[in-house]
Each structure stands twice: as C-alpha cells, then as structure tokens.
Protein backbone atom coordinates (compact mmCIF):
# COMPACT_ATOMS: atom_id res chain seq x y z
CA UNK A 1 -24.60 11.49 -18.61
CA UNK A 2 -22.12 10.56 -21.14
CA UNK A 3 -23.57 8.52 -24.80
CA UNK A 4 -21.24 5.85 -25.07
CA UNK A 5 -20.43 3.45 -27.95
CA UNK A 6 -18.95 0.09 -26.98
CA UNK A 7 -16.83 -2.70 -29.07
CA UNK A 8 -15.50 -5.96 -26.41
CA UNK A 9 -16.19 -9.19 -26.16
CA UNK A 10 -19.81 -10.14 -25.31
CA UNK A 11 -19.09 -10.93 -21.65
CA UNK A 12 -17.67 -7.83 -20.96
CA UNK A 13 -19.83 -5.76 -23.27
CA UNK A 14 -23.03 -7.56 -21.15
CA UNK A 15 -20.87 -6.18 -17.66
CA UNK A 16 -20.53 -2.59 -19.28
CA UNK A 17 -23.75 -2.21 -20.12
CA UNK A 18 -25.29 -3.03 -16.60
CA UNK A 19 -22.75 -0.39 -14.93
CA UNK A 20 -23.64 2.30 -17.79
CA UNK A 21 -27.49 2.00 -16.44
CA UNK A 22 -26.18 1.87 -13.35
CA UNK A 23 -24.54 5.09 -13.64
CA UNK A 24 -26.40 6.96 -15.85
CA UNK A 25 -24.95 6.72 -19.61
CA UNK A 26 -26.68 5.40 -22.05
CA UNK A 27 -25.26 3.03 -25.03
CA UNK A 28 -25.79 4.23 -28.12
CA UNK A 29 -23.61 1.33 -30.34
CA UNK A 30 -22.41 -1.75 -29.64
CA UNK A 31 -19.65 -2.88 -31.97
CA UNK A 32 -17.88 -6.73 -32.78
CA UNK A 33 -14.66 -5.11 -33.66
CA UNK A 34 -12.87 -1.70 -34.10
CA UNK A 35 -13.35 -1.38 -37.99
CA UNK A 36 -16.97 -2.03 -37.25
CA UNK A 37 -16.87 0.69 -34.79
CA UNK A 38 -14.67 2.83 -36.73
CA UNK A 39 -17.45 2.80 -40.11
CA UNK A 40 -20.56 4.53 -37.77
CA UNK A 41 -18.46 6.44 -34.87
CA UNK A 42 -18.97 9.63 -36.84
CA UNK A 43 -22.95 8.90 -37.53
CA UNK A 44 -23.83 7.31 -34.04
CA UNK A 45 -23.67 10.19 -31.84
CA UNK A 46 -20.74 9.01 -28.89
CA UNK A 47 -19.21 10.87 -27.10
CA UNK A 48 -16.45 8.29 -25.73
CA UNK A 49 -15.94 5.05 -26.94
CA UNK A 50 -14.89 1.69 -24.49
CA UNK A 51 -13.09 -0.59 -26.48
CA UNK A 52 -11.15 -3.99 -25.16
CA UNK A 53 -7.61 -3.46 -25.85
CA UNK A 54 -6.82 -6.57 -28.10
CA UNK A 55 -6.29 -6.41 -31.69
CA UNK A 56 -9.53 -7.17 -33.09
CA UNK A 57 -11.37 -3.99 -30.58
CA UNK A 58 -8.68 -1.43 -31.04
CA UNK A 59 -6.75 -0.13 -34.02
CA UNK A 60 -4.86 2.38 -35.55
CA UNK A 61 -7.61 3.06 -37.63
CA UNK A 62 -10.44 3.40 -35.01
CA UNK A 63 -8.05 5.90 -33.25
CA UNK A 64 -7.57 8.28 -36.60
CA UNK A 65 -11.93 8.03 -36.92
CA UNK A 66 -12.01 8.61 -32.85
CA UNK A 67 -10.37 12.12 -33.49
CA UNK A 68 -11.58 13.19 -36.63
CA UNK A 69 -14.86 12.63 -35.00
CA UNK A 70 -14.06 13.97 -31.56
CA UNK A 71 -15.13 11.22 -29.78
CA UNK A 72 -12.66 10.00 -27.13
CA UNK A 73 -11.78 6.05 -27.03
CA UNK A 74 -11.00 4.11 -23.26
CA UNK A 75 -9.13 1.18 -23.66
CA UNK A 76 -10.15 -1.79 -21.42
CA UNK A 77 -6.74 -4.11 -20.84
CA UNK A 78 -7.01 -7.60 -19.78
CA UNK A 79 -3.57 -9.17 -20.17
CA UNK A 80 0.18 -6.90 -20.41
CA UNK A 81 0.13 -7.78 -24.13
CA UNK A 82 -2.97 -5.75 -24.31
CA UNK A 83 -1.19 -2.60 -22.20
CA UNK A 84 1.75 -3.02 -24.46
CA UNK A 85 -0.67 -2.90 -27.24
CA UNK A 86 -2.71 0.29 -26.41
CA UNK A 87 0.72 2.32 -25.51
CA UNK A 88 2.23 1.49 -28.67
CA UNK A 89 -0.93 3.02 -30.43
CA UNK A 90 -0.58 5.84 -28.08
CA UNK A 91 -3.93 5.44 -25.85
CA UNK A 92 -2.98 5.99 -22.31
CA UNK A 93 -6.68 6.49 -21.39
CA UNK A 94 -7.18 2.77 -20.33
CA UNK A 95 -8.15 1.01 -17.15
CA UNK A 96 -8.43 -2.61 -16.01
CA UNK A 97 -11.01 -4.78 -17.44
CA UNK A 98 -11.47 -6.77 -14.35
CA UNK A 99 -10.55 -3.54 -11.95
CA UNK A 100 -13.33 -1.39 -10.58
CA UNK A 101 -16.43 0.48 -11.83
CA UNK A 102 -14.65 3.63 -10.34
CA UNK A 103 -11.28 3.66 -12.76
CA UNK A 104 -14.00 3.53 -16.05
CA UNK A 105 -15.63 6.39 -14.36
CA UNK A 106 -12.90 8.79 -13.55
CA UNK A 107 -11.91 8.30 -17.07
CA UNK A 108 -14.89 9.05 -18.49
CA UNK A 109 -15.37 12.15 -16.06
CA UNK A 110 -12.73 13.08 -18.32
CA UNK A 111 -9.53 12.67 -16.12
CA UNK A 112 -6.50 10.85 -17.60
CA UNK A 113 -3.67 9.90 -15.60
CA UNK A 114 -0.27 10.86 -17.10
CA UNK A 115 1.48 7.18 -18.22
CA UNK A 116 4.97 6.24 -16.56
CA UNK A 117 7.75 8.42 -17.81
CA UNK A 118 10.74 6.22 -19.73
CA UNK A 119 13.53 8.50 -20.46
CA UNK A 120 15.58 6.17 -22.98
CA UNK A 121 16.51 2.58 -21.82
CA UNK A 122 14.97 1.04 -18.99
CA UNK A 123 17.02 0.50 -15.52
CA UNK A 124 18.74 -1.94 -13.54
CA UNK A 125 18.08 -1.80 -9.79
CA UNK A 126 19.97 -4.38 -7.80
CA UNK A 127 19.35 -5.40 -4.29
CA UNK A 128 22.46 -6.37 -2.31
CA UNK A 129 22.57 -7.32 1.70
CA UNK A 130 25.63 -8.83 3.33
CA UNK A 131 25.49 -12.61 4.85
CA UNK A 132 22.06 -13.55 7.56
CA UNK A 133 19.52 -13.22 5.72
CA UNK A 134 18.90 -9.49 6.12
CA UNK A 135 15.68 -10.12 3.46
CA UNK A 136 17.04 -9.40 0.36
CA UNK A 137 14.64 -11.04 -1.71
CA UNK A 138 11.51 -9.80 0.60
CA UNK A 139 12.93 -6.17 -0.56
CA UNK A 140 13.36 -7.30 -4.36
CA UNK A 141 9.92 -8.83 -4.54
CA UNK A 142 8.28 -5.94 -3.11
CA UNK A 143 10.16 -3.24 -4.66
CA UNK A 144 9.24 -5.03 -8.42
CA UNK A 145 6.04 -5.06 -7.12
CA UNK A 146 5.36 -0.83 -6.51
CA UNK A 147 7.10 -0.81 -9.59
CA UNK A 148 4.31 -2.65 -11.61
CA UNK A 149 1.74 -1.51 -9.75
CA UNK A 150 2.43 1.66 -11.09
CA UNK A 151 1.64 0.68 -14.54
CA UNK A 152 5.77 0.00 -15.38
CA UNK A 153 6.91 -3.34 -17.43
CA UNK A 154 9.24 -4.68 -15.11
CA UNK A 155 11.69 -7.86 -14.91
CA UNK A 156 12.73 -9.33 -11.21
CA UNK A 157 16.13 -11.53 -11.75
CA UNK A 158 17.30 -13.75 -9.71
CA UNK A 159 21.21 -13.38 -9.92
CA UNK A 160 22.31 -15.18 -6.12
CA UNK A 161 24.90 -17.97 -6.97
CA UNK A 162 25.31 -18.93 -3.71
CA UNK A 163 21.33 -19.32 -2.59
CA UNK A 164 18.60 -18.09 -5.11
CA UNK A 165 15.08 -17.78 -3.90
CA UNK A 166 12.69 -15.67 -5.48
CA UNK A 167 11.06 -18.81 -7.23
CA UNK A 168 9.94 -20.76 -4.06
CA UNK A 169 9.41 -17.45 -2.69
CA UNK A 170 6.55 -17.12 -4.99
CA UNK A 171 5.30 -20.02 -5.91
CA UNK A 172 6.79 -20.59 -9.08
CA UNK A 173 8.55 -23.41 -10.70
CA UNK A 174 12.71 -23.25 -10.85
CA UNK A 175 13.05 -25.87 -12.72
CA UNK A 176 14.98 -24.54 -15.89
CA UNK A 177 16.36 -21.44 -14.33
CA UNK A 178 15.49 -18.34 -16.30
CA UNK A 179 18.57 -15.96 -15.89
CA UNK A 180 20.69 -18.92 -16.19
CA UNK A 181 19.17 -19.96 -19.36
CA UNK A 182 19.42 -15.97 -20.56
CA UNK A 183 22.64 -15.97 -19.75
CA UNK A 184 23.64 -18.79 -22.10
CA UNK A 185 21.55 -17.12 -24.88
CA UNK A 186 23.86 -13.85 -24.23
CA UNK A 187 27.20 -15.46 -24.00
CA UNK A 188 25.91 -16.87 -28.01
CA UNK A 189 24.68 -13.25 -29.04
CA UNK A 190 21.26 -15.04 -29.29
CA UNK A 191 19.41 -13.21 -26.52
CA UNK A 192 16.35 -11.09 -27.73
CA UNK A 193 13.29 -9.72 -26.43
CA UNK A 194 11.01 -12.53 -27.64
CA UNK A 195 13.88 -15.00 -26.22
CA UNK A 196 13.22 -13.39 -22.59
CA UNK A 197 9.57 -13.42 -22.81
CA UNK A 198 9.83 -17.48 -23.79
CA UNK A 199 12.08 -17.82 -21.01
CA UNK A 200 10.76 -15.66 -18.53
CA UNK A 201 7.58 -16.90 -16.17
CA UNK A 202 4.62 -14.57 -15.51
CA UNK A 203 3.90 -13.58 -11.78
CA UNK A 204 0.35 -12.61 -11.76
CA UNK A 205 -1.40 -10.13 -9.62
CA UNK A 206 -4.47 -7.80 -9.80
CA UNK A 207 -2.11 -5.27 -8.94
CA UNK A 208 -0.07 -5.16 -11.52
CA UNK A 209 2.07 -8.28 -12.99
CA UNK A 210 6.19 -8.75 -13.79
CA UNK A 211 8.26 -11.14 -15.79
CA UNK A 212 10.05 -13.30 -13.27
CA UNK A 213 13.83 -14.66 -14.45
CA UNK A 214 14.14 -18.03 -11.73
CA UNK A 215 17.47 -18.40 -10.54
CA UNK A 216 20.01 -21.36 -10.66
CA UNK A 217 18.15 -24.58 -8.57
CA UNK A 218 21.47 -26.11 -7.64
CA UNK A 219 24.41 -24.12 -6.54
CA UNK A 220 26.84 -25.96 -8.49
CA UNK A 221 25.81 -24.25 -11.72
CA UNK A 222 27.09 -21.18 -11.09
CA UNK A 223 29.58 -21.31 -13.59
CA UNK A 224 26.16 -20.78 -15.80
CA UNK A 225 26.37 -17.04 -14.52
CA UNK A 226 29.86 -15.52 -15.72
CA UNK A 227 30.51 -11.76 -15.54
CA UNK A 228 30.47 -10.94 -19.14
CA UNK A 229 27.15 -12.80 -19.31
CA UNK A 230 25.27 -11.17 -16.56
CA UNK A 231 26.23 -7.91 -17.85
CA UNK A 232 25.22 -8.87 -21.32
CA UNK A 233 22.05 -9.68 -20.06
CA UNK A 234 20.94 -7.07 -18.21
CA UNK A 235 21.79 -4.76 -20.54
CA UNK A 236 19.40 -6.58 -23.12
CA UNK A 237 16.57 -6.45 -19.86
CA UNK A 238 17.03 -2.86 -20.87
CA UNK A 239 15.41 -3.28 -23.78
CA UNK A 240 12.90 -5.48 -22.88
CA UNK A 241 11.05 -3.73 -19.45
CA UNK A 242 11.50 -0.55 -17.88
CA UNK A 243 13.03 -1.42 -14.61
CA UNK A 244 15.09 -4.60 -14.28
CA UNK A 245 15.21 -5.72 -10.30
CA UNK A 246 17.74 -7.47 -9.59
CA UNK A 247 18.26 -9.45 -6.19
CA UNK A 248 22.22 -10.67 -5.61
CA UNK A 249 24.09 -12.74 -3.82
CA UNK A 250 25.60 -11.40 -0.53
CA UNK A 251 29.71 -11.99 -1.02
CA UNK A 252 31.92 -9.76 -3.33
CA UNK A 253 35.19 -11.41 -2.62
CA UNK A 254 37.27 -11.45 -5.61
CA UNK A 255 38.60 -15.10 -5.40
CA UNK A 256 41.51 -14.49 -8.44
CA UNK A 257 43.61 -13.77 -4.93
CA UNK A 258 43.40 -17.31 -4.25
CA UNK A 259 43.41 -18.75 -7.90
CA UNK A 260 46.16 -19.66 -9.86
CA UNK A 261 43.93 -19.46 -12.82
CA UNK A 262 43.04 -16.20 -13.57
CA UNK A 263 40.76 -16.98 -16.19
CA UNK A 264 38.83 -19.24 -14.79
CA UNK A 265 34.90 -18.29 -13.56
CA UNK A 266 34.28 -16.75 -10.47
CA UNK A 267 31.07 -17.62 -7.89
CA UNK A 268 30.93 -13.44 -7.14
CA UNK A 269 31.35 -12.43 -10.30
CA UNK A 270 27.63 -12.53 -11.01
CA UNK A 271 26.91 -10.49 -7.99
CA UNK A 272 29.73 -7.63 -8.84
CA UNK A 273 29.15 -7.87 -12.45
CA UNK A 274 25.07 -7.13 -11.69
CA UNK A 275 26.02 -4.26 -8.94
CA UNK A 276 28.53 -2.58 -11.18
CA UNK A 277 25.65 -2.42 -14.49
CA UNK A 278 22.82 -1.48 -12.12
CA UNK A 279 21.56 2.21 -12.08
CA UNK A 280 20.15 2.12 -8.50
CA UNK A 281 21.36 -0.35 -5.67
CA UNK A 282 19.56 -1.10 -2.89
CA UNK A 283 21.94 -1.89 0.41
CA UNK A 284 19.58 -3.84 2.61
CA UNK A 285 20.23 -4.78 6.52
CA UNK A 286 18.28 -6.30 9.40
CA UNK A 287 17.76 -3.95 12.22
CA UNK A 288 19.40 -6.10 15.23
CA UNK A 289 22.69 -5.40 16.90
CA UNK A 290 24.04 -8.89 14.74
CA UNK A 291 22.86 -7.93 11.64
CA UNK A 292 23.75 -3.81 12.27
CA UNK A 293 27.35 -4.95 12.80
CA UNK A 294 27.23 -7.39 9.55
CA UNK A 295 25.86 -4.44 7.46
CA UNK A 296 28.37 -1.77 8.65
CA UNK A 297 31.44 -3.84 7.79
CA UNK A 298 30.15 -4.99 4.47
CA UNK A 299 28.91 -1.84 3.51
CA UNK A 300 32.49 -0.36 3.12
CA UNK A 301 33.38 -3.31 0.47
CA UNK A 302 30.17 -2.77 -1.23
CA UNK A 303 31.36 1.24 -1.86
CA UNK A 304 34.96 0.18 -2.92
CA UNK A 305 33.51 -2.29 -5.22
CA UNK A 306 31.11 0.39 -6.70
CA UNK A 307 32.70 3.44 -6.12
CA UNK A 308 29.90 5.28 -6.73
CA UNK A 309 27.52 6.81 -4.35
CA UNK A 310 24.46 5.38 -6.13
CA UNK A 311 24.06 3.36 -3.16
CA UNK A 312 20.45 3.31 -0.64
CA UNK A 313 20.35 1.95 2.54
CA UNK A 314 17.19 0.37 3.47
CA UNK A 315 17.23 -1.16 6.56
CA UNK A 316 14.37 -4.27 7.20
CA UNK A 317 12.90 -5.27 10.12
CA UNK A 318 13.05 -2.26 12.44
CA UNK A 319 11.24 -2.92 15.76
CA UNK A 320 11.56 -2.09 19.46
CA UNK A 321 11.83 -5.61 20.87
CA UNK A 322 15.69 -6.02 18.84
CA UNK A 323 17.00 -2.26 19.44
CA UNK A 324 14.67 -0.46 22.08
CA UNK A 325 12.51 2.61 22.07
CA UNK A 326 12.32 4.56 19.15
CA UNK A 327 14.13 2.05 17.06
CA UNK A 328 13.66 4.08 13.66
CA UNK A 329 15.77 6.74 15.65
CA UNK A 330 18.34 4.31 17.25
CA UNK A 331 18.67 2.79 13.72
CA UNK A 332 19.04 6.09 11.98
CA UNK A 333 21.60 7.53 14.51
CA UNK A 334 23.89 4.30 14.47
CA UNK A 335 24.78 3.98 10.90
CA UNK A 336 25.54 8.06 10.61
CA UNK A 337 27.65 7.52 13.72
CA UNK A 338 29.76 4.10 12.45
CA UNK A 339 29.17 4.50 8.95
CA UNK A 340 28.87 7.88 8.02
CA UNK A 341 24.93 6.71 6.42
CA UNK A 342 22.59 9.26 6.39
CA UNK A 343 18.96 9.29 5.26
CA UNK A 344 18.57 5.53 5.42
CA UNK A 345 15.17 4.31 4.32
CA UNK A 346 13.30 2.50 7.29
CA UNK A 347 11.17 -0.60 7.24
CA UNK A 348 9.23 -1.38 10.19
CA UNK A 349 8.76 -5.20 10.96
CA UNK A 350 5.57 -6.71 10.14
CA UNK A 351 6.16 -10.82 10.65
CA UNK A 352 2.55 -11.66 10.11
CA UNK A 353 2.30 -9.65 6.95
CA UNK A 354 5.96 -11.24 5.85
CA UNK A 355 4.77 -14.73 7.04
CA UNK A 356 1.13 -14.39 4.74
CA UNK A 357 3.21 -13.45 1.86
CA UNK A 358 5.92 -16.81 2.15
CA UNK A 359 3.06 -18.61 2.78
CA UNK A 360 1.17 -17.82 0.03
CA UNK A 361 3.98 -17.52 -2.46
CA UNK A 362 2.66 -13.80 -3.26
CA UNK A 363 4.31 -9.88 -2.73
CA UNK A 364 3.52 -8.31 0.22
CA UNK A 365 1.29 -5.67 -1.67
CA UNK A 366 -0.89 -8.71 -2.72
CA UNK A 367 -1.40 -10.08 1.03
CA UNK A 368 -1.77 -6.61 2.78
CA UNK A 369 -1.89 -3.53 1.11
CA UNK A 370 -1.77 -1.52 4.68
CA UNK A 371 1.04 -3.48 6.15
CA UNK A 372 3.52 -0.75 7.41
CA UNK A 373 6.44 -2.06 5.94
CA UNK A 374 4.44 -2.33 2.33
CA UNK A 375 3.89 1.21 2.55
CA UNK A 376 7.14 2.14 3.66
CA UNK A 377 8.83 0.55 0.84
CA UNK A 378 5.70 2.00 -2.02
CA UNK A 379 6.94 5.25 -0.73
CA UNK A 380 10.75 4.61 -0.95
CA UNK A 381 9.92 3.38 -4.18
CA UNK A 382 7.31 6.45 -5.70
CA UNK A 383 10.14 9.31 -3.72
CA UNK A 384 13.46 7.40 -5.09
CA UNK A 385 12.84 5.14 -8.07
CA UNK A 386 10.40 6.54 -10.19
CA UNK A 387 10.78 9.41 -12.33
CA UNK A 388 8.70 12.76 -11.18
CA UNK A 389 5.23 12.65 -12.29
CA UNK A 390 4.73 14.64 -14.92
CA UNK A 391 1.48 17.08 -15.69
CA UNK A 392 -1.60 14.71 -16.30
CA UNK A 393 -2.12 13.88 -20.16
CA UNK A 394 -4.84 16.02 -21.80
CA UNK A 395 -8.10 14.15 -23.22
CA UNK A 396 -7.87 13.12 -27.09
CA UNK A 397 -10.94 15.36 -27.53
CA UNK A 398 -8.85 18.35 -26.41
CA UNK A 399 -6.27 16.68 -28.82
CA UNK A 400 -8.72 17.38 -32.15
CA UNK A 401 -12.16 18.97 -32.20
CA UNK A 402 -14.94 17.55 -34.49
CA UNK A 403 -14.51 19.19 -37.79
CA UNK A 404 -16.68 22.22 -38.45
CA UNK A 405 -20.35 21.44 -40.75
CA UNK A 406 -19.98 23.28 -43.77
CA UNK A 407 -22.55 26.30 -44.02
C-alpha cells in the first residue's frame, strides 16, 4: 500500500481517489496546486505524489521538494502541451489522465518506462510508391501513427502535388493547406516552431496524437511547393517533432528536359526535393502482378534519384487471391529475382480493417488494433524506425534519498 499525496483538478482528483480505495493506497494530501503541494510534501508523510501535468500542478519547484524529500512525483498528462511540459522538467514517470487504472499502477509499483531516445534533430521519413495507388498514404498515416503511439512528437506532411490526400483521409479540413502555407513562411525565412503549430491541425487519438500539415486542395497550386522550399521546411520540422512523415507524390521526372526555362518551378520537385532531405524512405508497392511490375521499374529511378541505399521496401496488400499460395513468399522471391530487393517488409491485406479506417477518417491503429497489417507495420516501425530501447529509467527516489535526521 503506497501513502499518496495528490494535486489535479477536482474531477480528476474525485477519479483518483476512488481507484486509490480501490486499490489499496490511502491519500494522505490533497493539494490545489504544486506550490501548495510543494510547502507540506516533506511534513505529510507521501511516498509518491500524482500531480496533473499543467502548469499550475507541476513545477520546477515541486520537483526540487519531491527529491529533497524522497518522495517520487507521477505526472498525469491530458493534452501534448502537458507531455511537452513534464519532459522539459525532466519527469518521464507520467501516464495518461484518461488511460487506464493499470499505467498509474505500474508506475507506482515503481516501474518507469525509459522515454523515446532523440539523438540530436528529429527525422524525416518519406513515403514514396510509383503510379496506382499502391497506398501510399494508408502507409504514411499508419506509420505516424506507431510513431506517436510510442510517446514520439511527430508531424505527417502532405507533400503530393499531383493528388494529396491525407486530409480527407482523416477527416480533416484542407481548406488552407498546411505544408503549402509552411512553405511560403520558409521561402520568407519566417517559418518557426510556433508558426507550424498555428498552421498545423491536431489529429486526435487515445493512442497517441500528431500534428497534421494538409496538402495543396487544388492541383494547380503546386507552384506553392518549390524545391528550395520543401527542403527548407522540413528541415525546420526538425526542430519542431521528432519524426517528420512525409507522404509524396509518385513521379520523379525531371521536366527541365522538356523546358526551355530552366528556372522555372517544377511539379516533381517537391517530391525529389522531400526524398533527397529524408533520413528514412519508405518504397511502397501493391502486391498484384500490375502493381509488382509498376514498382520494379520505378524502383530503379527512385535509387538513381537517391543514390543512397536508405531505401525500404514495404510492399501493401499481400494476399493469396492476387499472387497465389504463400503470397508473402511469392512476393519476397520476385523482387530479389527482378530487382535484386531483399528483406522487403510485408503487409498482409486487411480491406475491412482499411475500409473502417477511410470510413471513419481515423489510422488503422485507432479502428483495429489486431488487424494484421496494423501489426505488421507497428513492428516494421519498433525493428526499423525507432532508436533501440534503452535500459528503463531509474525511480527519482533512487535518484536522491531523504536527507538523514540529525542525531
């Protein structure tokens, strides 16, 4: 039974205080902000304290008192301003305030999961697929989606010039396009972080939410997206989240063979300009004899125009009714054979999961969590995108001991 002192909002103090009965602990203080708290933590006899992670319930201050008194503090976050706020204090011992009983408990059992590992600037992952719709955006969407889920800020841009669609594809307005608007800001050296988060529209989930930049509405304003500005952008997403998803267009022609006007914008230079800046690109293909022979021959322009080896195939939509038996074999073996791909990632079709989620205008993680080709791409994700996990964060009370009583 852990003695527990408590500062929230009176909702969710009433809703902590039910489940501390329930469970056992006992509440020893209730607080109505964190220098409140932080004045009789060393008097009242917690041992952890469960504070709502806004500004008025957790502080600097309440921190320094938490550790000179031994007493370990759980942050309870409510919006991504609030996550933001606790990791720039340095509290990764935090859980959801409207997630399960069972994330409050394991932290007060005493085990702290180790916080998402940024080494230096956040990344650029951009998700390219040739011509037919091999489900680019499906792959973008969910991929942003793991991503957040597992507690990373994260941007999804919509960078097609020739037909964007992460906006209707969930649910939200596309109206004033986001990256186009960005992309003006950075072609005037006015882009910032707060700029972004003005421009940028919230998609919300349980599981974990991203800033959404809406693509163009009307393909005629691609001029909006030059090179230079695209790049410029995403390199200021860098700053702003830790991964930056990017879904592309499917052409990279270079039209200046069949210009006269060599200065003048180019339609594919948004979609060469984002592969070329991006850290991690996702090739994506439909697993069909039509859209295997579309992926093989655009797959060797997509490694001159990179010339990198950065590249991972994913192939979508693998099932037994478009190749045959075994089509995760049949898949595999064809693209080593014509296009010297090996290791592909595999995706197994799941059309009433993939309907559910266009439906609804929400990820697939929101509208099945056990859909096959969810977990297929969560594990492509946690094996090649994220860092390695490192060794799980020690308690704060392991940080400092309560000082010794004079004798």
């Amino acid at each position: 039974m852990a003695r527990i002192a408590i500062a929230a909002p009176l909702a969710l103090e009433d809703r902590l205080l039910d489940e501390l009965r329930r469970h056992g602990h006992s509440a020893v203080a209730r607080c109505d902000s964190a220098d409140e708290l932080a004045s009789i933590l060393a008097d009242c006899g917690a041992d952890i304290a469960i504070v709502a992670a806004g500004h008025r319930y957790l502080t600097g201050r309440l921190l320094e008192e938490s550790d000179a008194a031994g007493v370990r503090v759980i942050a309870l976050v409510a919006s991504d301003a609030e996550r933001r706020h606790a990791a720039s204090l340095g509290l990764h011992e935090r859980a959801d305030a409207d997630g399960p009983w069972s994330q409050i408990e394991t932290l007060i059992g005493g085990t702290v999961p180790a916080p998402p590992q940024r080494t230096g600037r956040g990344r650029v992952i951009a998700v390219w697929g040739p011509a037919g719709s091999p489900g680019r955006t499906t792959i973008a969407i969910a991929v942003a989606a793991e991503l957040a889920a597992a507690g990373a800020s994260v941007a999804l841009a919509d960078v097609d010039t020739h037909s964007g669609s992460v906006a209707p594809a969930l649910g939200l307005l596309d109206e004033a396009p986001g990256f186009a608007a960005a992309c003006r800001l950075a072609g005037a050296n006015s882009l910032s972080r707060g700029e972004l988060e003005r421009i940028g529209e919230r998609y919300l989930s349980g599981h974990g939410s991203f800033w959404v930049l809406t693509g163009i509405g009307r393909p005629n304003r691609w001029p909006e997206l030059s090179g230079d500005r695209v790049a410029a952008t995403l390199r200021q997403c860098r700053d702003w989240v830790d991964y930056t998803v990017v879904d592309t267009g499917a052409s990279l022609e270079n039209d200046e063979e069949i210009s006269s006007d060599l200065f003048a914008p180019r339609r594919n230079a948004a979609t060469i300009a984002a592969l070329r800046e991006a850290d991690d690109v996702i090739a994506v293909g439909s697993a069909d004899p039509v859209g295997l022979s579309r992926f093989l021959r655009a797959h060797v322009d997509l490694v001159e125009t990179l010339l990198t080896d950065r590249v991972t195939v994913v192939m979508n939509r693998v099932r037994p009714g478009a190749i045959g038996p075994n089509p995760a074999a049949q898949v595999t073996q064809a693209l080593l054979r014509f296009g010297g791909i090996s290791s592909p990632v595999i995706v197994p079709n799941d059309q009433p999961a993939l309907d559910a989620a266009v439906l609804t205008g929400r990820s697939l993680r929101d509208v099945s969590m056990r859909s096959p080709a969810r977990v297929a791409i969560g594990r492509f994700v946690a094996a090649r995108l994220m860092p390695e996990p490192a060794a799980p964060m020690p308690t704060r009370r392991t940080l400092r001991r309560r000082p010794a009583t004079a004798t």
